[in-house]
C-alpha atoms as a PDB file:
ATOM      1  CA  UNK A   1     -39.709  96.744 174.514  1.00  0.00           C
ATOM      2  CA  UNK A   2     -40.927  96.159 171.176  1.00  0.00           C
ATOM      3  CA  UNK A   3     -38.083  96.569 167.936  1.00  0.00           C
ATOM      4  CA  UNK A   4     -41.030  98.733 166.886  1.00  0.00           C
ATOM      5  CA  UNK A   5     -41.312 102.589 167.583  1.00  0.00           C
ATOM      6  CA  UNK A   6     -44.995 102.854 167.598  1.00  0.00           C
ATOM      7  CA  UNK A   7     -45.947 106.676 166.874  1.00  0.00           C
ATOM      8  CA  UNK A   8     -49.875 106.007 166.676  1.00  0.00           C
ATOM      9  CA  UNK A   9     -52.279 103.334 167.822  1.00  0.00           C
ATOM     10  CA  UNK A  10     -52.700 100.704 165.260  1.00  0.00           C
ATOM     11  CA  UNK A  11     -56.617  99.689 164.810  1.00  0.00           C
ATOM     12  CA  UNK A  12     -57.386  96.384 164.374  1.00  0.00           C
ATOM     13  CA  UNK A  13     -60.426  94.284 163.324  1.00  0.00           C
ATOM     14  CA  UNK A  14     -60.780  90.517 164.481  1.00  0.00           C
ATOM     15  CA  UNK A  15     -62.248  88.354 162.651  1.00  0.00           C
ATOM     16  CA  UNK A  16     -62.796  84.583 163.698  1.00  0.00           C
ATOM     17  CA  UNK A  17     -65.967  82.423 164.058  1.00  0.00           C
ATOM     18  CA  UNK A  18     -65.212  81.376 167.243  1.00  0.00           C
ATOM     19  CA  UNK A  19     -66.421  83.829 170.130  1.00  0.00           C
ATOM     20  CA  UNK A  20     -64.341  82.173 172.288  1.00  0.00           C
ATOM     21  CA  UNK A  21     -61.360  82.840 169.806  1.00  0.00           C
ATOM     22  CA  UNK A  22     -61.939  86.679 169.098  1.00  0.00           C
ATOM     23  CA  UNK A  23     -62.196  86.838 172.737  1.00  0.00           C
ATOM     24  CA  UNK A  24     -58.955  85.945 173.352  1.00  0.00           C
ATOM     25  CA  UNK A  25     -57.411  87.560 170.847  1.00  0.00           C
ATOM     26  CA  UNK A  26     -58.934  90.742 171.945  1.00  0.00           C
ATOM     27  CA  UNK A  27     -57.574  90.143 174.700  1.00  0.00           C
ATOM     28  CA  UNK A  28     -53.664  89.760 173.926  1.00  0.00           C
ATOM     29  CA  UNK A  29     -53.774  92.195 171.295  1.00  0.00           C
ATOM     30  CA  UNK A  30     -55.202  95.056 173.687  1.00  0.00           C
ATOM     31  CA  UNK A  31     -52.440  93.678 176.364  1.00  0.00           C
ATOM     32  CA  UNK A  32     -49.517  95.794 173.983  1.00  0.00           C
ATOM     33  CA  UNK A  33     -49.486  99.125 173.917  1.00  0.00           C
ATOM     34  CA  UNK A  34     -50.055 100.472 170.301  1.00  0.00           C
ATOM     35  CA  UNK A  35     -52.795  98.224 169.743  1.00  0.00           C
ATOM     36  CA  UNK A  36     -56.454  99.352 169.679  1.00  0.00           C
ATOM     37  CA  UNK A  37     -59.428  96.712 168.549  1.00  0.00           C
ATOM     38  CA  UNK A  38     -61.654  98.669 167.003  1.00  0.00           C
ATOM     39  CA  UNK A  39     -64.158  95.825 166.285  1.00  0.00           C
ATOM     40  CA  UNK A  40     -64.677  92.239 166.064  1.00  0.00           C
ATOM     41  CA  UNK A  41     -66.468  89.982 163.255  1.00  0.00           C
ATOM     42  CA  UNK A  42     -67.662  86.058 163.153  1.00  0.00           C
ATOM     43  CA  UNK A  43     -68.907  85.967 159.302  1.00  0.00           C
ATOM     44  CA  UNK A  44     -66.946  87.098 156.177  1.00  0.00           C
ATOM     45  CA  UNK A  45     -69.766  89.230 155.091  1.00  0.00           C
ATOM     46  CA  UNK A  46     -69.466  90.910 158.479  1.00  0.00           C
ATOM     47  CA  UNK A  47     -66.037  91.393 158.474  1.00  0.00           C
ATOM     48  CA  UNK A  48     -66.171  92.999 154.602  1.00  0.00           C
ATOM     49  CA  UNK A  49     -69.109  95.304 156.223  1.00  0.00           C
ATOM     50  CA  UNK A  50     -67.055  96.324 159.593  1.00  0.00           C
ATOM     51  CA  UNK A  51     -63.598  96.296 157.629  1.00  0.00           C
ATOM     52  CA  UNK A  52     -65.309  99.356 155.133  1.00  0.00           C
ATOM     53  CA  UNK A  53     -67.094 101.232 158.308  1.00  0.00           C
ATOM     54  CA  UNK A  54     -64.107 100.854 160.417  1.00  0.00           C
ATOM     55  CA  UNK A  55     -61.319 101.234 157.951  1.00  0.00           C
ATOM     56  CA  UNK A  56     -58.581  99.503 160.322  1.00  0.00           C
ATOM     57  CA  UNK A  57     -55.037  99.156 160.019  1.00  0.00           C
ATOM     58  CA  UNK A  58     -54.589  96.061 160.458  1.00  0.00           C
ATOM     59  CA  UNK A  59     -57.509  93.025 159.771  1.00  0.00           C
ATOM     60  CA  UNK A  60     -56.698  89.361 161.490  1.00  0.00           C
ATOM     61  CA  UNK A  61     -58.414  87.660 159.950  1.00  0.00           C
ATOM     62  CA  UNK A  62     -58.902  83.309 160.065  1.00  0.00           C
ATOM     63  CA  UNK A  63     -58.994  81.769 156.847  1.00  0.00           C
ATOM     64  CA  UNK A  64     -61.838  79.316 157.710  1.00  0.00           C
ATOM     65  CA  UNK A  65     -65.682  81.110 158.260  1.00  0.00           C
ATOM     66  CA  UNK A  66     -69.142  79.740 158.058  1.00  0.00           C
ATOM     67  CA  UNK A  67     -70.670  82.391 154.762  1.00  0.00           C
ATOM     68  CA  UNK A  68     -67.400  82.586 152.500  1.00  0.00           C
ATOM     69  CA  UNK A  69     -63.798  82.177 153.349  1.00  0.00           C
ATOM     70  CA  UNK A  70     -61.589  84.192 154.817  1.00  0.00           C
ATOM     71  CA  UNK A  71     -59.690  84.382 151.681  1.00  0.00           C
ATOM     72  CA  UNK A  72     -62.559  85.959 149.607  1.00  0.00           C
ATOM     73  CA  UNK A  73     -62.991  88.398 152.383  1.00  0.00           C
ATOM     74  CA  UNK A  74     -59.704  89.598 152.157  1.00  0.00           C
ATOM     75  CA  UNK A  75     -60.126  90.021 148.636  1.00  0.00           C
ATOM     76  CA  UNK A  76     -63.192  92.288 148.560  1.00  0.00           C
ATOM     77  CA  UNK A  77     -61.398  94.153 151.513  1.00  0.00           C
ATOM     78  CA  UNK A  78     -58.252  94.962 149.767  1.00  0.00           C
ATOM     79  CA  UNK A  79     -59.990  95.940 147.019  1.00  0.00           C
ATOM     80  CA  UNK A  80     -62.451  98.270 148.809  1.00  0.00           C
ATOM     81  CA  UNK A  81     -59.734  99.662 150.910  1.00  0.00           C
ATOM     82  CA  UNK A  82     -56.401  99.233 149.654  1.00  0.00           C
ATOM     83  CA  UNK A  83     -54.418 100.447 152.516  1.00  0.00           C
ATOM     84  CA  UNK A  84     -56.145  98.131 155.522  1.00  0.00           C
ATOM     85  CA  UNK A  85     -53.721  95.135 155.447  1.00  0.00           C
ATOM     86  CA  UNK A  86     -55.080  91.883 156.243  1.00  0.00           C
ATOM     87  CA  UNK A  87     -53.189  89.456 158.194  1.00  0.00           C
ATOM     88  CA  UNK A  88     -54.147  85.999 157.829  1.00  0.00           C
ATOM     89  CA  UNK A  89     -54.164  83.376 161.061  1.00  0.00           C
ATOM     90  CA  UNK A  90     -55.279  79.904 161.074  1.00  0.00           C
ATOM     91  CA  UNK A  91     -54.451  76.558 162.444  1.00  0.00           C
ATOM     92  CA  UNK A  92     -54.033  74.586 159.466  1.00  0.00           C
ATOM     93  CA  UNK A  93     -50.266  75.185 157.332  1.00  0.00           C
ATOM     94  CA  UNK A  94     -52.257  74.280 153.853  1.00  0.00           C
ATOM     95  CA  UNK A  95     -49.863  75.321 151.027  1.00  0.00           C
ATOM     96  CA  UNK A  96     -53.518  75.935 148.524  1.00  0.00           C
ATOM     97  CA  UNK A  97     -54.692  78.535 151.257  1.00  0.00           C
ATOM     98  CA  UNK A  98     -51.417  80.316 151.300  1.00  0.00           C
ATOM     99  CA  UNK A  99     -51.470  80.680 147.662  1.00  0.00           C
ATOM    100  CA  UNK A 100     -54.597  82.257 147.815  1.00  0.00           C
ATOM    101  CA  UNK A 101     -54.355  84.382 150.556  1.00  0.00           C
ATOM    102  CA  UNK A 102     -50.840  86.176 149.049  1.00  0.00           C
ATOM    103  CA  UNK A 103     -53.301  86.057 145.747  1.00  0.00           C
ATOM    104  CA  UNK A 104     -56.147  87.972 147.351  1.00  0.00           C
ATOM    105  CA  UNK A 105     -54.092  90.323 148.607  1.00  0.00           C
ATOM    106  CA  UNK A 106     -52.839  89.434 152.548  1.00  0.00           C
ATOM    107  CA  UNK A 107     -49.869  90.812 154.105  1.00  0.00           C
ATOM    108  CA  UNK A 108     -48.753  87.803 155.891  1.00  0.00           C
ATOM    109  CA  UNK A 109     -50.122  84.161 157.242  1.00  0.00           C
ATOM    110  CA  UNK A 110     -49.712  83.371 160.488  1.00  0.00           C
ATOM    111  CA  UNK A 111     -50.529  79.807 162.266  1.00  0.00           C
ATOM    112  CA  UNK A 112     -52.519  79.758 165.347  1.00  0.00           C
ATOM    113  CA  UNK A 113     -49.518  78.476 167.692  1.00  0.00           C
ATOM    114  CA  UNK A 114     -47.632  80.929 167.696  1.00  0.00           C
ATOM    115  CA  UNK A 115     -46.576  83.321 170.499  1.00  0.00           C
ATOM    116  CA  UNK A 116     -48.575  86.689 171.777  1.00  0.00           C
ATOM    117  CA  UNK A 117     -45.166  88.361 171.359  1.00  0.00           C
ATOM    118  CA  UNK A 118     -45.046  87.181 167.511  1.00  0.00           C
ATOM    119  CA  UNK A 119     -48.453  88.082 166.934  1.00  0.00           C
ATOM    120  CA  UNK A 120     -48.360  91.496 168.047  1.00  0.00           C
ATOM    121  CA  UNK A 121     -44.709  92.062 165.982  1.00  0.00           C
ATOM    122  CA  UNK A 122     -47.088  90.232 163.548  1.00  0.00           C
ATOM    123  CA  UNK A 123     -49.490  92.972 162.951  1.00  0.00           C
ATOM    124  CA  UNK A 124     -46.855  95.800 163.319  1.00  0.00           C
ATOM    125  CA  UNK A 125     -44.662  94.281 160.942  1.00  0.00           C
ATOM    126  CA  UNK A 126     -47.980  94.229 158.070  1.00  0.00           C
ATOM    127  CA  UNK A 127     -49.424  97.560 159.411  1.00  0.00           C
ATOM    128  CA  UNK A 128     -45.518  99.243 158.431  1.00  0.00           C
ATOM    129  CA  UNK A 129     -46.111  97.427 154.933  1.00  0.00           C
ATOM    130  CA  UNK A 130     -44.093  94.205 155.315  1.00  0.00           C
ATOM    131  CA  UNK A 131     -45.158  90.935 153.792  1.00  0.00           C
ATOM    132  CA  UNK A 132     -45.203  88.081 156.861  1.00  0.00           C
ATOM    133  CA  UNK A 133     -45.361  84.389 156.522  1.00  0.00           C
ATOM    134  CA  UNK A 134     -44.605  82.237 159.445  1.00  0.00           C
ATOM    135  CA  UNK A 135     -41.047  80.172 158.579  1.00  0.00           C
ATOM    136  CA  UNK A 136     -42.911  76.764 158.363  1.00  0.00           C
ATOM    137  CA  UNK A 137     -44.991  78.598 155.656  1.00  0.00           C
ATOM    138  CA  UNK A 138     -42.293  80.130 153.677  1.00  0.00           C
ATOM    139  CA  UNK A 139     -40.477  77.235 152.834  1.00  0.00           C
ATOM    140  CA  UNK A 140     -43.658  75.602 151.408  1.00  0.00           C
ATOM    141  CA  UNK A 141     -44.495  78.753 149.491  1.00  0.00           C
ATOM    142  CA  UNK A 142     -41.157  79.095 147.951  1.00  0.00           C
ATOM    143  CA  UNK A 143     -40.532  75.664 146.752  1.00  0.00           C
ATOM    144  CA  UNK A 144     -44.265  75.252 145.731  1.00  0.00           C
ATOM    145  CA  UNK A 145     -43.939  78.794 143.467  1.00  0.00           C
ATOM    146  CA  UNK A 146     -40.489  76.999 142.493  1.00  0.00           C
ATOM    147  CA  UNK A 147     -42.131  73.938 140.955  1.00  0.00           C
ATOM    148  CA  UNK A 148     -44.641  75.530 139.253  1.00  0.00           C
ATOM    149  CA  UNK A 149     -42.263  78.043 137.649  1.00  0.00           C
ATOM    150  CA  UNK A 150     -39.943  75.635 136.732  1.00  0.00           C
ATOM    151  CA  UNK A 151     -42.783  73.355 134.943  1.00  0.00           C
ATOM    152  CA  UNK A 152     -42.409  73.162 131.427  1.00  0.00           C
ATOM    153  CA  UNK A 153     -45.047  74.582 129.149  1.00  0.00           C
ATOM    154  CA  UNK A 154     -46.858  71.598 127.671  1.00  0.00           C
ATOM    155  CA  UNK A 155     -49.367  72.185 126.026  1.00  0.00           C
ATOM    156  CA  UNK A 156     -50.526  75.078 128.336  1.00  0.00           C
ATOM    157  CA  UNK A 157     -51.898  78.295 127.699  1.00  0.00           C
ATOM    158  CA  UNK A 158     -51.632  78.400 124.681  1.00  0.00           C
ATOM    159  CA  UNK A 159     -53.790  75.384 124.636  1.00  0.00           C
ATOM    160  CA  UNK A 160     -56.865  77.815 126.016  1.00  0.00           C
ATOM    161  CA  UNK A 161     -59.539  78.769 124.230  1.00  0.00           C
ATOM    162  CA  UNK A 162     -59.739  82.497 124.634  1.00  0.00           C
ATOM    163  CA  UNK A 163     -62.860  82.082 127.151  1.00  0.00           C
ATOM    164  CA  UNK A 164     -61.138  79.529 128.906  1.00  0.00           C
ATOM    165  CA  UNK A 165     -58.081  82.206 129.200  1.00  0.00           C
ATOM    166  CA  UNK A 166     -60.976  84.943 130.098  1.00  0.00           C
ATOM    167  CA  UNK A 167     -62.095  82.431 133.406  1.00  0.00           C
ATOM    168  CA  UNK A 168     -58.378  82.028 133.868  1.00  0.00           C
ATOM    169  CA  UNK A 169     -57.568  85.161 134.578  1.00  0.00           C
ATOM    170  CA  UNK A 170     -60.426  86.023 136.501  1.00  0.00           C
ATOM    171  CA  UNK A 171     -59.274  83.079 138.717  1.00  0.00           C
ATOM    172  CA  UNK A 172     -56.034  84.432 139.461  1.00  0.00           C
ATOM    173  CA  UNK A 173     -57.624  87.555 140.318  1.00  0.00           C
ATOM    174  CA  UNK A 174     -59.328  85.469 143.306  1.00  0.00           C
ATOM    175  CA  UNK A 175     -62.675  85.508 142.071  1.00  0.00           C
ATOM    176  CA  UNK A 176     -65.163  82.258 143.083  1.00  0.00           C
ATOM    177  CA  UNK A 177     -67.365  81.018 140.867  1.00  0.00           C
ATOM    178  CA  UNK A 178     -70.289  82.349 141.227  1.00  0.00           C
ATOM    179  CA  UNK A 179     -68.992  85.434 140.753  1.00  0.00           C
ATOM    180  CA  UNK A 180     -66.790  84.540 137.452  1.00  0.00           C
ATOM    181  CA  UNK A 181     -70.284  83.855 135.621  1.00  0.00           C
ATOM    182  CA  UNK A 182     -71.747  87.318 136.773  1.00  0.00           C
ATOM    183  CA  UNK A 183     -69.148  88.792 135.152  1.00  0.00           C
ATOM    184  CA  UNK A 184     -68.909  86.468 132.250  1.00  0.00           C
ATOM    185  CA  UNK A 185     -72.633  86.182 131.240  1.00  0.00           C
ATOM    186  CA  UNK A 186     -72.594  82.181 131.966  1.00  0.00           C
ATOM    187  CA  UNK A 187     -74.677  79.891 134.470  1.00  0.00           C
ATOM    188  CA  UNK A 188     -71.927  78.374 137.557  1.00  0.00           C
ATOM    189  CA  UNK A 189     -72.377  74.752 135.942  1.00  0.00           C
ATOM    190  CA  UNK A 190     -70.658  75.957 132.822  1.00  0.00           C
ATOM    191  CA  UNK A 191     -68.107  78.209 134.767  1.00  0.00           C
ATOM    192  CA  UNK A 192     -67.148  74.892 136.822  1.00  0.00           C
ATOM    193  CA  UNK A 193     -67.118  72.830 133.532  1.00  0.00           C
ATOM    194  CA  UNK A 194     -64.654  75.738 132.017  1.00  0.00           C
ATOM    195  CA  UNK A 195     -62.290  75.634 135.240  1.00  0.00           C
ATOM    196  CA  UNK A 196     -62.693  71.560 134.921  1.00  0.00           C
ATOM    197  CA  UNK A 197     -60.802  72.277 131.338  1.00  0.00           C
ATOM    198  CA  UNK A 198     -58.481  74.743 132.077  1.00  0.00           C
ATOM    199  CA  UNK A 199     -56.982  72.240 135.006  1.00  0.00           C
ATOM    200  CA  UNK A 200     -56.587  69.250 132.631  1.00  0.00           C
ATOM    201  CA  UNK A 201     -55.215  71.358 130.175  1.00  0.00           C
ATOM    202  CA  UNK A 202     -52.579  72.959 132.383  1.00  0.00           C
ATOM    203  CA  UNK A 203     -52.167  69.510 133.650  1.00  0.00           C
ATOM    204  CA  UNK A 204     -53.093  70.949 137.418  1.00  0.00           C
ATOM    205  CA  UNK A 205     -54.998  69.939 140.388  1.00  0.00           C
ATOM    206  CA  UNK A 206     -56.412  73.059 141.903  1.00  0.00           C
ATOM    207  CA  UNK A 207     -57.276  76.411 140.857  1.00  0.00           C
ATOM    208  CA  UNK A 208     -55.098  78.104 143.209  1.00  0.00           C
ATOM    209  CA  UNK A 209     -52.446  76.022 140.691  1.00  0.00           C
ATOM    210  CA  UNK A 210     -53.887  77.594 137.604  1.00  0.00           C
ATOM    211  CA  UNK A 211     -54.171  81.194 138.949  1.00  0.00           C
ATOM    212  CA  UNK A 212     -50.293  80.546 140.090  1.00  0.00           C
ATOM    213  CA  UNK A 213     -49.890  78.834 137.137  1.00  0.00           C
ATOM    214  CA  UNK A 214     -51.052  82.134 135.367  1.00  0.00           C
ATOM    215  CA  UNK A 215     -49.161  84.541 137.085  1.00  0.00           C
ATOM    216  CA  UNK A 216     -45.946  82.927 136.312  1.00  0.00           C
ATOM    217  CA  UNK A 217     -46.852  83.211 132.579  1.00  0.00           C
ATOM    218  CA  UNK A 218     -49.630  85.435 131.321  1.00  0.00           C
ATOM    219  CA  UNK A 219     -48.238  87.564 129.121  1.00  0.00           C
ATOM    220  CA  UNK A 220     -46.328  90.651 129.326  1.00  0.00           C
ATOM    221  CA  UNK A 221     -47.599  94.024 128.740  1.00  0.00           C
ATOM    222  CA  UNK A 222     -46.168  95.985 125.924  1.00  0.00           C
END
């Protein structure tokens, strides 16, 4: 018996590029009772699409797809539909993805080996509004957060010019690229040569880094 009580059927959305995957998955979700897929997805674009049609409870989604990632899919869902929860699964424990996903808005991260049990306690545990992260995941996530709090300032933000602190914060609200310069009136080359200076000014590797970086210190509201 599940620690769950389960008063309505939880819909959920699968989304994987693998047939074979969402098959399966399908498959052990619809074994529990309290479980309904209500759809399956292979792109990111499709998944956005069946995610705002379907409005699900729960969407599992895998961070890797063909179109766009998984990340910037849950992104554009949670903004479209605030209270669909996405729960991440992939089989790759990469510390940059995690980062992003909690950025973009997931409930929880989940790796691939895991048990049906644990996935299905998974998705009831998100769909009742808790954060999940697998334990591998949460020790990397907590000491990661950890260092980059505890970094001194450096140069910094400060540092920024203040379109350099514009792209910054568009960053850390999980946007690509392509999509900073729509909003910023630029051409990509010149967003990626503006994210090129931001890094070496914050003295960081990755923009996941920076938008973390941000988070830690943008500055307060009065």
């Amino acid at each position: 018996m599940s620690m769950y009580d389960v008063e309505k059927e939880t819909r959920v959305l699968i989304v994987d590029d693998h047939e074979v995957v969402r098959i399966g998955l399908r498959t052990l979700v619809e074994h529990h009772g309290g479980l309904q897929v209500v759809g399956d997805a292979g792109t990111a674009a499709e998944a956005v699409a069946m995610a705002i049609s379907l409005r699900p409870d729960v969407v599992l989604m895998d961070v890797r797809l063909p179109d766009e990632s998984g990340i910037e899919a849950c992104r554009k869902i949670r903004s479209a539909l605030p209270d669909t929860r996405v729960l991440m699964l992939t089989s790759f424990s990469d510390d940059e993805a995690i980062f992003a996903s909690i950025m973009a808005g997931a409930s929880g991260y989940l790796l691939k080996r895991i048990e049906a049990e644990q996935l299905y306690q998974g998705i009831i545990a998100v769909a009742q509004g808790e954060s999940l992260l697998d334990p591998h995941v949460s020790k990397q996530i907590v000491s990661r957060v950890k260092q980059i709090s505890n970094e001194p300032l450096g140069k910094g933000m400060e540092s920024l010019t203040k379109r350099e602190q514009e792209i910054l914060e568009l960053i850390a609200e999980g946007f690509t690229n392509r999509e900073i310069a729509d909003k910023v009136f630029l051409s990509e080359g010149s967003v990626r040569n503006y994210v090129s200076s931001i890094l070496q000014k914050l003295d960081v590797s990755h923009r996941t880094q920076a938008a973390v970086y941000y988070i830690e210190r943008k500055p307060k509201e009065e």
